[in-house]
PDB file of N, CA and C in Angstrom:
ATOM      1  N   UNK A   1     125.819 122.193 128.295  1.00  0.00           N
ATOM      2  CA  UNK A   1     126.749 123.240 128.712  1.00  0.00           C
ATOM      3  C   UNK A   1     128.053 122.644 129.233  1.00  0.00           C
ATOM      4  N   UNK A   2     128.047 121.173 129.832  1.00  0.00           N
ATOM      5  CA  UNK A   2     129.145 121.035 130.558  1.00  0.00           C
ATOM      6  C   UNK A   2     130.237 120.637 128.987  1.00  0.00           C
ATOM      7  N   UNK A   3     129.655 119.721 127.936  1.00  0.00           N
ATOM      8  CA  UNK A   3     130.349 119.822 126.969  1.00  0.00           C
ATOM      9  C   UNK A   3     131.247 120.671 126.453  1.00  0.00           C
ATOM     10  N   UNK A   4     130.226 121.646 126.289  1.00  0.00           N
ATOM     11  CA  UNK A   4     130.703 123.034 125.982  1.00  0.00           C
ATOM     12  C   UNK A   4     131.856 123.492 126.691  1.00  0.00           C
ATOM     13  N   UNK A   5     131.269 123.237 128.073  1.00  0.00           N
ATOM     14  CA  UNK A   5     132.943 123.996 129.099  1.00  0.00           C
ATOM     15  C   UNK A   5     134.304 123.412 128.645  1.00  0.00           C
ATOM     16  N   UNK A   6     133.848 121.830 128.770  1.00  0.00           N
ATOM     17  CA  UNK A   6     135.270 121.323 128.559  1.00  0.00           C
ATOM     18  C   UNK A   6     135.977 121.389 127.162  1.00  0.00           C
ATOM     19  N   UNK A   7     135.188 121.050 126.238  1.00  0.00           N
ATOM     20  CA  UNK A   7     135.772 121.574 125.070  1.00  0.00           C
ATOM     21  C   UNK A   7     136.345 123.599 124.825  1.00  0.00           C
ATOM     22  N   UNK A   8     135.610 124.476 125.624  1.00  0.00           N
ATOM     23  CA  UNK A   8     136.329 125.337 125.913  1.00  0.00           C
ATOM     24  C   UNK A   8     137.612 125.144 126.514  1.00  0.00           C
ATOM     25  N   UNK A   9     138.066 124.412 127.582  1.00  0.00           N
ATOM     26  CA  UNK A   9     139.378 124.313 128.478  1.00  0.00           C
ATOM     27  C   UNK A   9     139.973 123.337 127.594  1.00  0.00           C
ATOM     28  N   UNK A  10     139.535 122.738 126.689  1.00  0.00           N
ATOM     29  CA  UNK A  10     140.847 122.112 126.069  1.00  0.00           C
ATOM     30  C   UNK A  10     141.164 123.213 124.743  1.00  0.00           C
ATOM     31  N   UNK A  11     140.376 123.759 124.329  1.00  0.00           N
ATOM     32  CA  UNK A  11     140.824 124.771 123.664  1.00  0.00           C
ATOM     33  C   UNK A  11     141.991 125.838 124.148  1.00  0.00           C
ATOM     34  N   UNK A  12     141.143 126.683 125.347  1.00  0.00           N
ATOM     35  CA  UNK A  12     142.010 126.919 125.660  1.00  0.00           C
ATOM     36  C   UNK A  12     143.676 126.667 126.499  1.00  0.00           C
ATOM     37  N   UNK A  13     143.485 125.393 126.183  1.00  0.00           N
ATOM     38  CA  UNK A  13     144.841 124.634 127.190  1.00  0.00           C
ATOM     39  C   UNK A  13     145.612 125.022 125.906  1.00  0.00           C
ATOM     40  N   UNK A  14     145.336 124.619 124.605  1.00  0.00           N
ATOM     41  CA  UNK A  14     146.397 124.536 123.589  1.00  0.00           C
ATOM     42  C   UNK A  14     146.402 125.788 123.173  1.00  0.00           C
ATOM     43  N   UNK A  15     145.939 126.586 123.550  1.00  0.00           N
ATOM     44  CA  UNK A  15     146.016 128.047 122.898  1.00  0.00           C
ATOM     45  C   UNK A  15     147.170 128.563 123.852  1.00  0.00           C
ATOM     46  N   UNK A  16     147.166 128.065 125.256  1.00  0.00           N
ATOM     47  CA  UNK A  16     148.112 128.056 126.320  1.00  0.00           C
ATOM     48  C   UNK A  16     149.321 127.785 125.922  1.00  0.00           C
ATOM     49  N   UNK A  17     149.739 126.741 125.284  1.00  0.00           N
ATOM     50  CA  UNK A  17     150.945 125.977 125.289  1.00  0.00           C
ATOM     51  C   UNK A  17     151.428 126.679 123.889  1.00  0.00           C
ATOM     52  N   UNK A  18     150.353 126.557 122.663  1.00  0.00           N
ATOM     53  CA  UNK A  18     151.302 127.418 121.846  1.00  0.00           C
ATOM     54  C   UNK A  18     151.701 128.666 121.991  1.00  0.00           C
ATOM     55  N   UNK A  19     150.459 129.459 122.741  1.00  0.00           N
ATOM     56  CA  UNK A  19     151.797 130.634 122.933  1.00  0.00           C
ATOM     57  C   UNK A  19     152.883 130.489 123.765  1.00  0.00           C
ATOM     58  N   UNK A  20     153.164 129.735 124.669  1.00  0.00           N
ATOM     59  CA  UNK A  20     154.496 129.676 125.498  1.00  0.00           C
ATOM     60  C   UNK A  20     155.753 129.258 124.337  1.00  0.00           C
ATOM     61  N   UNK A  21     155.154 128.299 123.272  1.00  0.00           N
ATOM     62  CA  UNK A  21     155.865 127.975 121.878  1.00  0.00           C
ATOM     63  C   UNK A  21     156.609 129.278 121.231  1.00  0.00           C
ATOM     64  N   UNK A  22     155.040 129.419 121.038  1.00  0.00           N
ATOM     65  CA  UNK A  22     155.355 130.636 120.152  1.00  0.00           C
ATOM     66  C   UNK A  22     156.477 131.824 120.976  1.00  0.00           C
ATOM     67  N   UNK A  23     156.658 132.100 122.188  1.00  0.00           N
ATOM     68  CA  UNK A  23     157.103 133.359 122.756  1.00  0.00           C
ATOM     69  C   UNK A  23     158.427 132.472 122.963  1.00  0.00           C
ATOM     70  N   UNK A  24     158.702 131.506 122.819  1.00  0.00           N
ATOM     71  CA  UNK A  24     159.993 131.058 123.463  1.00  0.00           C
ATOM     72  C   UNK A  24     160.810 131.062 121.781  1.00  0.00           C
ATOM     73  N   UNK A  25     160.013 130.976 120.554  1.00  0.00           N
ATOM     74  CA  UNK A  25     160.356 130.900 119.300  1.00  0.00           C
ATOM     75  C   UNK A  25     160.904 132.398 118.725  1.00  0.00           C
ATOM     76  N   UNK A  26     159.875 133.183 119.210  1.00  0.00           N
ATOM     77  CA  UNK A  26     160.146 134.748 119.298  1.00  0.00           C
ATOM     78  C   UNK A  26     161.175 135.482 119.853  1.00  0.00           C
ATOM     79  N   UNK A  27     162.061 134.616 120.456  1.00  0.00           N
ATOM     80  CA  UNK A  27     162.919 135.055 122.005  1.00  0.00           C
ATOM     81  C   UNK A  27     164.099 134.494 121.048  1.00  0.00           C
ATOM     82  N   UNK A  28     164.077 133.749 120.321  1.00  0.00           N
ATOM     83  CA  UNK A  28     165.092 132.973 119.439  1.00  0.00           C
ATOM     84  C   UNK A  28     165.152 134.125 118.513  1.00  0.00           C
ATOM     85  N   UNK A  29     164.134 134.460 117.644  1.00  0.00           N
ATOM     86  CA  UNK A  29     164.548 134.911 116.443  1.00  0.00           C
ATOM     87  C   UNK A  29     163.258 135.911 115.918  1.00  0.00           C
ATOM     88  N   UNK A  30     162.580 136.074 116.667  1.00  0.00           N
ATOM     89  CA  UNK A  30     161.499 136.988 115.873  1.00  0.00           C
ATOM     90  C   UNK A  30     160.194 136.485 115.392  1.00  0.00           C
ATOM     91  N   UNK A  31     159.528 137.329 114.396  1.00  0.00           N
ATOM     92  CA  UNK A  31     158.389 136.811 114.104  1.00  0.00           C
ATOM     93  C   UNK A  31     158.398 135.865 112.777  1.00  0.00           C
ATOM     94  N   UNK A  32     159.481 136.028 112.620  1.00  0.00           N
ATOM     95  CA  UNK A  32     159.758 135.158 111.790  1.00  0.00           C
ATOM     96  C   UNK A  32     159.931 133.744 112.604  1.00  0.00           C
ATOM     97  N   UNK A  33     160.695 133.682 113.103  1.00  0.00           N
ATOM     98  CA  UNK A  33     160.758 132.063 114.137  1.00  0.00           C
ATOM     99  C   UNK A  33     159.353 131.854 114.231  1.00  0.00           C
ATOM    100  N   UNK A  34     158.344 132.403 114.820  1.00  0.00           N
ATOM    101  CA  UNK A  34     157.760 132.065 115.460  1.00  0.00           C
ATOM    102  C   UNK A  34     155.948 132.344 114.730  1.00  0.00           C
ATOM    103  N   UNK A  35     156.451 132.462 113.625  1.00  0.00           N
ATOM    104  CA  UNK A  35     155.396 132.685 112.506  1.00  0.00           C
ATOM    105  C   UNK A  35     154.094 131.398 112.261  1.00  0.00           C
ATOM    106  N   UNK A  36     155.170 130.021 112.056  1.00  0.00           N
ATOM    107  CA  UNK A  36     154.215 129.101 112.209  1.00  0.00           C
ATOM    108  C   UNK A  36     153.148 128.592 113.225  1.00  0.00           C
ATOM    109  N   UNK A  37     154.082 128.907 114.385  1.00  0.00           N
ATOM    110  CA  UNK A  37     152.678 128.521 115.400  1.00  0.00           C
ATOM    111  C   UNK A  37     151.842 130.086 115.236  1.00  0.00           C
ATOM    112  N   UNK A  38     152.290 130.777 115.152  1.00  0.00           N
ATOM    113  CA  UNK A  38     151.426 131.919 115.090  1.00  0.00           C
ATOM    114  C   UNK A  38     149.612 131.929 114.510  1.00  0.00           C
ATOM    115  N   UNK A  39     150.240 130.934 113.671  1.00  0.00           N
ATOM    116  CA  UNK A  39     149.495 130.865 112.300  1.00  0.00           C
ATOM    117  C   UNK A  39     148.515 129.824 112.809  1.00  0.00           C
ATOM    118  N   UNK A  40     148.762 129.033 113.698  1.00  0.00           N
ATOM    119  CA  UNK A  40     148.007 127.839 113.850  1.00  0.00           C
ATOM    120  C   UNK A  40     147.277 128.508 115.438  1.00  0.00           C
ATOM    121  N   UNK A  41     147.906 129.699 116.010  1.00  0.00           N
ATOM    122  CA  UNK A  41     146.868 130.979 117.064  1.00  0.00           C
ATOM    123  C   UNK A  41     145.834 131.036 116.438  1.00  0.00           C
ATOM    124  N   UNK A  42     145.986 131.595 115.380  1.00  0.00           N
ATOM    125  CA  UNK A  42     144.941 132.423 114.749  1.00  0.00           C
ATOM    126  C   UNK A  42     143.894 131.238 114.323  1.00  0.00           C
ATOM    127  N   UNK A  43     144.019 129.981 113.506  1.00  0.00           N
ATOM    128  CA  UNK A  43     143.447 128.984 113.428  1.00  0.00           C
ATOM    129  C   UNK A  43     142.533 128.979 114.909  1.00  0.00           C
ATOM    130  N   UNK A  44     142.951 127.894 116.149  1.00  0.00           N
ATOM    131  CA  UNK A  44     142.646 128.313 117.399  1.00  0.00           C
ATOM    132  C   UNK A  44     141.363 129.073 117.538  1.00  0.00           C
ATOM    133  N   UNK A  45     142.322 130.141 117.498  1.00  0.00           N
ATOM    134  CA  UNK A  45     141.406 131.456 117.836  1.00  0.00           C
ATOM    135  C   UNK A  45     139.697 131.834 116.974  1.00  0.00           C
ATOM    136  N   UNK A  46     139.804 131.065 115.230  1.00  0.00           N
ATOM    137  CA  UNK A  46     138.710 131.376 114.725  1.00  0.00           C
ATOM    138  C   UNK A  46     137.535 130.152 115.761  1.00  0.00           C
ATOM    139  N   UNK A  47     138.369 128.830 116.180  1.00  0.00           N
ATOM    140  CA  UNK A  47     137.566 127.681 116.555  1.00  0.00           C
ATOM    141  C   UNK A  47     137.254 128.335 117.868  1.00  0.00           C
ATOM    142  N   UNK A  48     137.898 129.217 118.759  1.00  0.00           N
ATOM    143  CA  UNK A  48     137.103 129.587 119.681  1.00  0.00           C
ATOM    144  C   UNK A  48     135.782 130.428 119.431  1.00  0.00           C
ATOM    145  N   UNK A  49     136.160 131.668 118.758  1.00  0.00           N
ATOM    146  CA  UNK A  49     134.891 132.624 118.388  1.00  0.00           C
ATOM    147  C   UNK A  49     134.102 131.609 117.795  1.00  0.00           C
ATOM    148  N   UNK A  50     133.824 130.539 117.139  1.00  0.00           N
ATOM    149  CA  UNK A  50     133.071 129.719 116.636  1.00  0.00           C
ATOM    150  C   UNK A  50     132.028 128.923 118.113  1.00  0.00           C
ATOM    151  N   UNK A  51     133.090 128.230 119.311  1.00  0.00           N
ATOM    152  CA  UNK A  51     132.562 128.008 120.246  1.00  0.00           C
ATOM    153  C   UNK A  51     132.295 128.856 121.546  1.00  0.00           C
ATOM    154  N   UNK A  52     132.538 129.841 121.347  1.00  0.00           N
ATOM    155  CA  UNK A  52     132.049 131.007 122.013  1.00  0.00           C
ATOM    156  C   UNK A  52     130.473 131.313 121.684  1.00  0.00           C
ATOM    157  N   UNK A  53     130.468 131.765 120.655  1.00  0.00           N
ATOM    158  CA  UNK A  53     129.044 131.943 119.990  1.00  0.00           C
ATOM    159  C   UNK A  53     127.955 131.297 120.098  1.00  0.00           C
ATOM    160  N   UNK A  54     127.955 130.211 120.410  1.00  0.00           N
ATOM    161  CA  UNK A  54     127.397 128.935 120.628  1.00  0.00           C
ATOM    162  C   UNK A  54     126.275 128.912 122.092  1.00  0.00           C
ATOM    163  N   UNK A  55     127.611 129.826 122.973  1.00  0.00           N
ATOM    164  CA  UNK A  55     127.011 129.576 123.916  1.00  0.00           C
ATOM    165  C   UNK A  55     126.225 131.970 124.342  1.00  0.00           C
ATOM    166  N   UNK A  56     127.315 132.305 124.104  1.00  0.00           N
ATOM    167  CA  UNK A  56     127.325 133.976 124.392  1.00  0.00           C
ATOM    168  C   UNK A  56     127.286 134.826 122.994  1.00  0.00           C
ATOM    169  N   UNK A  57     126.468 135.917 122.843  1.00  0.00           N
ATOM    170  CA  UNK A  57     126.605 136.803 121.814  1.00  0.00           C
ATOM    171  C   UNK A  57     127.908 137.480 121.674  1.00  0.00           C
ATOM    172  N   UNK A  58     128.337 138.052 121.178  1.00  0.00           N
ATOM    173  CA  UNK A  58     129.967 138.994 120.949  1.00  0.00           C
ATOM    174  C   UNK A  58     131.087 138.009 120.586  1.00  0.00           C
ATOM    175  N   UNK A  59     131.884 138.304 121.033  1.00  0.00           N
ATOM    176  CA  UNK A  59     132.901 137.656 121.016  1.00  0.00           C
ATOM    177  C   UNK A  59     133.587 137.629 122.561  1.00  0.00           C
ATOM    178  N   UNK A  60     134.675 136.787 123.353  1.00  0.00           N
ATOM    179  CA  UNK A  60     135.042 136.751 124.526  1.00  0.00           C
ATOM    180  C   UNK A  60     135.145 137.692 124.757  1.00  0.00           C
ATOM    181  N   UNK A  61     135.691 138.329 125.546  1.00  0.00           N
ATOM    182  CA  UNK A  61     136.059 139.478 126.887  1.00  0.00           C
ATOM    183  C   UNK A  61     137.312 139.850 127.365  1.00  0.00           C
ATOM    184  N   UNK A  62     137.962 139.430 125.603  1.00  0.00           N
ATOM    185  CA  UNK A  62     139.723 139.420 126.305  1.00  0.00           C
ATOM    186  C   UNK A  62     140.089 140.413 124.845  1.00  0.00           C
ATOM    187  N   UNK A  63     141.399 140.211 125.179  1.00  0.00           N
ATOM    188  CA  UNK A  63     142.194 141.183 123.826  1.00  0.00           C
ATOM    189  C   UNK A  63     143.265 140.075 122.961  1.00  0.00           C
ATOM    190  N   UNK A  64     142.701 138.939 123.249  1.00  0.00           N
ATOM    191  CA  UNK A  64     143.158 137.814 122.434  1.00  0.00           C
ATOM    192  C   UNK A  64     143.037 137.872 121.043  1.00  0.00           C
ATOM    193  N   UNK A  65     142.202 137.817 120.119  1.00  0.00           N
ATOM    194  CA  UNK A  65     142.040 138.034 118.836  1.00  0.00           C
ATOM    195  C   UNK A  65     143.720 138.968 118.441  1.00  0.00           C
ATOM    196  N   UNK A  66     143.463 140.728 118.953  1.00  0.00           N
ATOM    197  CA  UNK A  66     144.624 141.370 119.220  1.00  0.00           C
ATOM    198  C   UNK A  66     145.629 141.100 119.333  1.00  0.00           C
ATOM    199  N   UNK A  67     146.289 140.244 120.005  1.00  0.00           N
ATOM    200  CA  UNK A  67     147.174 139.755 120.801  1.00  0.00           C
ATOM    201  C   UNK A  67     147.867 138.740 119.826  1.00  0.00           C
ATOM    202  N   UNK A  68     147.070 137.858 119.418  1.00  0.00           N
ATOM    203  CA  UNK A  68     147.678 137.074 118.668  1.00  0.00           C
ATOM    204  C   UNK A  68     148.030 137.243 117.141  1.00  0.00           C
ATOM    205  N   UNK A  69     147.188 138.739 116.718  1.00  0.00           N
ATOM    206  CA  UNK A  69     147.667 139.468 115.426  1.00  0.00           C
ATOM    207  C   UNK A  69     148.744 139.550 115.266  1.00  0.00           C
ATOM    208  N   UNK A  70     148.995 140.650 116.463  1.00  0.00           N
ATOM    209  CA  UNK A  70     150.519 141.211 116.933  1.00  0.00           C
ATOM    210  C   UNK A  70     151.348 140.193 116.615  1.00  0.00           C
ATOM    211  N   UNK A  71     151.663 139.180 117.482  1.00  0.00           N
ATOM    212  CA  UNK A  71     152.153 138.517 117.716  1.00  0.00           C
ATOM    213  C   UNK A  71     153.644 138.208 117.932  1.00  0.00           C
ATOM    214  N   UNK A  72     153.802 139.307 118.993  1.00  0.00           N
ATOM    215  CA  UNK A  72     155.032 139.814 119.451  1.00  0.00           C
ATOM    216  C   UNK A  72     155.673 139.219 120.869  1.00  0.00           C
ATOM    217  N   UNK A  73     156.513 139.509 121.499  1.00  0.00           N
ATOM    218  CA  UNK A  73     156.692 138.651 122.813  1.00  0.00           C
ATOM    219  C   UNK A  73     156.088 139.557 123.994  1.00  0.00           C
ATOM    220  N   UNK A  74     155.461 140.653 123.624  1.00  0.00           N
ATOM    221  CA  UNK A  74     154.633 141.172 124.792  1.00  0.00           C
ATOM    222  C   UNK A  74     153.505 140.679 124.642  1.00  0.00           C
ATOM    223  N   UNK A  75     152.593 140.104 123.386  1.00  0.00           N
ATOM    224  CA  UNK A  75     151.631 139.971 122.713  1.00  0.00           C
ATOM    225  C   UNK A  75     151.230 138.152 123.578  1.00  0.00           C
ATOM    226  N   UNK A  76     152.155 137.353 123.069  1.00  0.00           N
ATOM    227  CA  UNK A  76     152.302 136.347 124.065  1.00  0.00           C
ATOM    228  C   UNK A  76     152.196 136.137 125.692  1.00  0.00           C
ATOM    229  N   UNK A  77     152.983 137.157 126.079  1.00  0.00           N
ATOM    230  CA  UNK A  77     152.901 137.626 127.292  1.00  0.00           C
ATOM    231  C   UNK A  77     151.120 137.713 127.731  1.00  0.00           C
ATOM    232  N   UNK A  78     151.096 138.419 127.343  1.00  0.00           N
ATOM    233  CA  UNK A  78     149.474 139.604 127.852  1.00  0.00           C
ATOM    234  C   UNK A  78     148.522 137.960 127.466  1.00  0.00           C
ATOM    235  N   UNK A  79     148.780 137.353 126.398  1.00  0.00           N
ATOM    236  CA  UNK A  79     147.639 136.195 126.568  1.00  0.00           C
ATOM    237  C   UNK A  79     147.926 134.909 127.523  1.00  0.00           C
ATOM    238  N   UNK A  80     149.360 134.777 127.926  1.00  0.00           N
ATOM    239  CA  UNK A  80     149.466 133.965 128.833  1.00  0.00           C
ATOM    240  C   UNK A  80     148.823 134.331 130.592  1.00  0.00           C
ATOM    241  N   UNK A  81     148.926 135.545 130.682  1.00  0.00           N
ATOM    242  CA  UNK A  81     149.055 136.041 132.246  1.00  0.00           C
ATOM    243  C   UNK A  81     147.577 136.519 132.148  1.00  0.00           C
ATOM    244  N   UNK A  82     146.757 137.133 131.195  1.00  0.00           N
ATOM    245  CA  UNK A  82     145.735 137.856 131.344  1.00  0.00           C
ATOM    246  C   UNK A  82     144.690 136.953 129.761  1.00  0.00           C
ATOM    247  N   UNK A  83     144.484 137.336 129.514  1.00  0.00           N
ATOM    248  CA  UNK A  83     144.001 137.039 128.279  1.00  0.00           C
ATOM    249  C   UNK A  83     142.742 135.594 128.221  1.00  0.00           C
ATOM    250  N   UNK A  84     143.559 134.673 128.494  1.00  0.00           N
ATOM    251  CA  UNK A  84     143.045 133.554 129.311  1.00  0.00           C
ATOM    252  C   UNK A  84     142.373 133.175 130.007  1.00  0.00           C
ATOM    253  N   UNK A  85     142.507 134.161 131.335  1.00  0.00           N
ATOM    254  CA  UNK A  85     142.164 134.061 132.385  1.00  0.00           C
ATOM    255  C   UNK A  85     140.850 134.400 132.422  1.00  0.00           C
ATOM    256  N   UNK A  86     140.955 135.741 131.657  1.00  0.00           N
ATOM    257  CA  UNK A  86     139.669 136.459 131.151  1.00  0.00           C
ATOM    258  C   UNK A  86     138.524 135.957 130.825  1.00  0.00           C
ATOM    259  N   UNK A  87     138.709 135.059 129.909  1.00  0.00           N
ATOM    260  CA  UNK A  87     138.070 133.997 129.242  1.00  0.00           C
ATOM    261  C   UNK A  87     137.386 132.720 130.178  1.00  0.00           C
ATOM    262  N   UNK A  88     138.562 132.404 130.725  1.00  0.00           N
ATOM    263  CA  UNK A  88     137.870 130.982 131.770  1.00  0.00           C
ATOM    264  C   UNK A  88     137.186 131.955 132.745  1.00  0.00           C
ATOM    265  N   UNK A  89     137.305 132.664 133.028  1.00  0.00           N
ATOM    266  CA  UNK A  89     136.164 133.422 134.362  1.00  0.00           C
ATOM    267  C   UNK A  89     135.141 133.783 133.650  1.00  0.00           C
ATOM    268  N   UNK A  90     135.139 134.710 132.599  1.00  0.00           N
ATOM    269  CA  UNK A  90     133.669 134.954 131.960  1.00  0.00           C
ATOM    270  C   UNK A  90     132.909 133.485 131.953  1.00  0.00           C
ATOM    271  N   UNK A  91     133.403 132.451 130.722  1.00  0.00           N
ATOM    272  CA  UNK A  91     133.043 131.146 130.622  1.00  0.00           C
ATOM    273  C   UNK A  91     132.154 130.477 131.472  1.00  0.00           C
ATOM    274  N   UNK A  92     132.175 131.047 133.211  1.00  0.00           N
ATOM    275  CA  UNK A  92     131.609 130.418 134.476  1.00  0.00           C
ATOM    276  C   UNK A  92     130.294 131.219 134.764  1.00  0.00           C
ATOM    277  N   UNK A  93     130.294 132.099 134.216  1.00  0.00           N
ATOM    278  CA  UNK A  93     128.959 133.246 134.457  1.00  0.00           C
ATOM    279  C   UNK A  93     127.986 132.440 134.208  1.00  0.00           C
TER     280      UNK A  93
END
């Protein structure tokens, strides 16, 4: 399990940093700017539900999947401040 955790927190560290990428790319020019890291969210995001599963049935407890569809600068937003967070607290149950 402790494996598990940490490879969760480095997951989610970089899921962290690209969206701050991504929303500062979005702030430039749209979803177009900011399309490529987008793309490499969603990547991310399948390797989490992959290590999620592993350990919990469903999927996390956030609106991340969502969030990073969108992938708008509120969309960024909501996974930096909330989304995340969601995730590392369930993770500890």
């Amino acid at each position: 399990m402790i494996q598990w955790y940490v490879t969760l927190r480095r997951l989610l560290r970089d899921i962290e940093k690209k969206s701050r990428d991504a929303l500062e790319l979005y702030q430039e020019g749209g979803k177009e700017k900011s399309g490529a890291v987008n793309d490499y969210l969603k990547s991310d995001y399948q390797k989490l539900l992959e290590l999620w599963h592993q350990e919990f049935p469903g999927g996390p407890p956030s609106n991340l999947g969502r969030h990073i569809a969108f992938g708008m600068d509120g969309d960024y937003r909501d996974i930096l401040t909330h989304d995340l967070a969601e995730i590392g607290l369930s993770a500890r149950i």
